[in-house]
Protein backbone atom coordinates (compact mmCIF):
# COMPACT_ATOMS: atom_id res chain seq x y z
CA UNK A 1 54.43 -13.87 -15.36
CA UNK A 2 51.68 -14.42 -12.78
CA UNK A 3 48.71 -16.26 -14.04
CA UNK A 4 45.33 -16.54 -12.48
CA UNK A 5 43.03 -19.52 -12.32
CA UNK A 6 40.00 -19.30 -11.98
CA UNK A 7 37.52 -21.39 -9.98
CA UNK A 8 35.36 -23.74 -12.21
CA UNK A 9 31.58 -23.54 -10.33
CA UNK A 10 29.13 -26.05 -10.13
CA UNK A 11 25.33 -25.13 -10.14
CA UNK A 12 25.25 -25.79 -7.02
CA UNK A 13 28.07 -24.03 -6.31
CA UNK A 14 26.65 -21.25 -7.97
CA UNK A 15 23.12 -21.14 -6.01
CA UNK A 16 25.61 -20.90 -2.67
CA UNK A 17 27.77 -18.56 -3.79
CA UNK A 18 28.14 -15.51 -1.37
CA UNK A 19 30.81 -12.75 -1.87
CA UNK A 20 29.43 -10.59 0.95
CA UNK A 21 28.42 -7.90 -1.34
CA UNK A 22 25.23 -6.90 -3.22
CA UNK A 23 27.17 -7.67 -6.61
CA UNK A 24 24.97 -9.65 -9.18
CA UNK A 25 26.86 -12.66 -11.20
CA UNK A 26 25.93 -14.93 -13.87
CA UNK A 27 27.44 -18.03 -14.55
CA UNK A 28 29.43 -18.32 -17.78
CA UNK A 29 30.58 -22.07 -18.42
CA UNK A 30 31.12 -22.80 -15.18
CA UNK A 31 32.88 -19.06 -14.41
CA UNK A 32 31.39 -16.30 -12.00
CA UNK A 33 30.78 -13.23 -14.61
CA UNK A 34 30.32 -10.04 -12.39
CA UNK A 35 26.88 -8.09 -14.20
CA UNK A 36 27.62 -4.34 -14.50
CA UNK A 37 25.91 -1.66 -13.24
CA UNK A 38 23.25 -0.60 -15.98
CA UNK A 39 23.15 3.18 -16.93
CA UNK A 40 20.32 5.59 -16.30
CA UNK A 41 19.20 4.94 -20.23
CA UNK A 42 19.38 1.52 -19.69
CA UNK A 43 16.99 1.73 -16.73
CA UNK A 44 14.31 4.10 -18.16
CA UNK A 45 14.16 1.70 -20.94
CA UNK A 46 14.21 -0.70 -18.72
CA UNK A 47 10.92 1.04 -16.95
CA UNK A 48 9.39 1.65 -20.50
CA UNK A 49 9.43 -2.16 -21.03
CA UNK A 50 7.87 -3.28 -17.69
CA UNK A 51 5.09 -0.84 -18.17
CA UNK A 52 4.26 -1.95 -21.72
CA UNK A 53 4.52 -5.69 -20.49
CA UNK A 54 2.00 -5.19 -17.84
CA UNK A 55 -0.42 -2.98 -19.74
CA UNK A 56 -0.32 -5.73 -22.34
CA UNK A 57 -0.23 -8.61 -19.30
CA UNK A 58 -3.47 -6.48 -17.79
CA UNK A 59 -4.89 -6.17 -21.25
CA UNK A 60 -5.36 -10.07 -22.02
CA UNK A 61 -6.44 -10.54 -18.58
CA UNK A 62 -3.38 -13.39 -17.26
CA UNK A 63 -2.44 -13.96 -14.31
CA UNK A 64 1.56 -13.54 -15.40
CA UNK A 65 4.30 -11.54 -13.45
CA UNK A 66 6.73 -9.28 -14.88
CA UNK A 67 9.76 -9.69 -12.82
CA UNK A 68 13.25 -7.35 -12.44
CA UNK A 69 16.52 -8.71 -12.84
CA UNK A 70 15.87 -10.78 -9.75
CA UNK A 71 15.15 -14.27 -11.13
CA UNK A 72 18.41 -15.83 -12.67
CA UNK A 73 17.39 -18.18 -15.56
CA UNK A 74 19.15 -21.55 -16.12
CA UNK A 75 20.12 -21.60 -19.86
CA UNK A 76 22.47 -24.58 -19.32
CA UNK A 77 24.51 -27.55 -17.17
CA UNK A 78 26.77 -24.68 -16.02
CA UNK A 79 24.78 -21.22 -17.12
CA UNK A 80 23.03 -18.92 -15.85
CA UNK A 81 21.48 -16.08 -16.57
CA UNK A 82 19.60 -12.80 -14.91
CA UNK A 83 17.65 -10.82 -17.96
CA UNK A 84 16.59 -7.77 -16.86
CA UNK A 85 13.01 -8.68 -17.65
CA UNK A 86 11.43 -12.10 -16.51
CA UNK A 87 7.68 -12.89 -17.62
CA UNK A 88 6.43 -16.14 -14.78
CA UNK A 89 3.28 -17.64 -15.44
CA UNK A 90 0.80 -18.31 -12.08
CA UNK A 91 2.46 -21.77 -11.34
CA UNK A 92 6.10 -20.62 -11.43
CA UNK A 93 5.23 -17.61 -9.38
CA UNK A 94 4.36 -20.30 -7.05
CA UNK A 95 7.43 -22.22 -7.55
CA UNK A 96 9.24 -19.31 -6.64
CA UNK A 97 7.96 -18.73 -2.85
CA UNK A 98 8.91 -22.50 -2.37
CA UNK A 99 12.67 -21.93 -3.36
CA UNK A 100 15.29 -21.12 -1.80
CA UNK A 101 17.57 -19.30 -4.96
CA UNK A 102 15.48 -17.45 -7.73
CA UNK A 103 16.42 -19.87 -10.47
CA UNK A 104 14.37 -21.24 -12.91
């Protein structure tokens, strides 16, 4: 019986990690958890959200960003996240152009 280990990241670790591909990972616990590709339905709902979120964004006149699956989300010591939908405020929009990983 073979049995696999598997690497135990750091944040850090995490932030750096490269894989040479355009593959998408959150981090689980301190594991690498490869994101799927999202279906078509997934994606027009995905649209349908956005646009409601900005109309709504637009309506009460803020200054907030609606942001793709782009921006992972720290949720713990060793988590991380990437939501398909991010809402930044002004001053985290300007956090963002200062870093050098999309991680809040």
């Amino acid at each position: 019986m073979v049995q696999l280990l598997t690497k135990n990241y750091s944040f850090e670790e995490y932030l750096a990690y490269d894989d040479g591909t355009d593959n998408k990972y959150e981090l689980v616990n301190g594991e690498l958890k490869l994101l799927p590709i999202a279906s078509g339905f997934h994606a027009l709902i995905l649209v349908l959200i956005y646009d409601i979120l900005q109309t709504e964004i637009d309506r009460i006149q803020q200054q907030w960003k609606v942001m793709p699956g782009t921006v992972g989300v720290r949720t713990a010591k060793k988590k991380s996240r990437i939501p398909d939908l991010v809402i930044l405020s002004e001053s985290q929009c300007q956090e963002l152009r200062k870093m050098s990983a999309a991680v809040f």
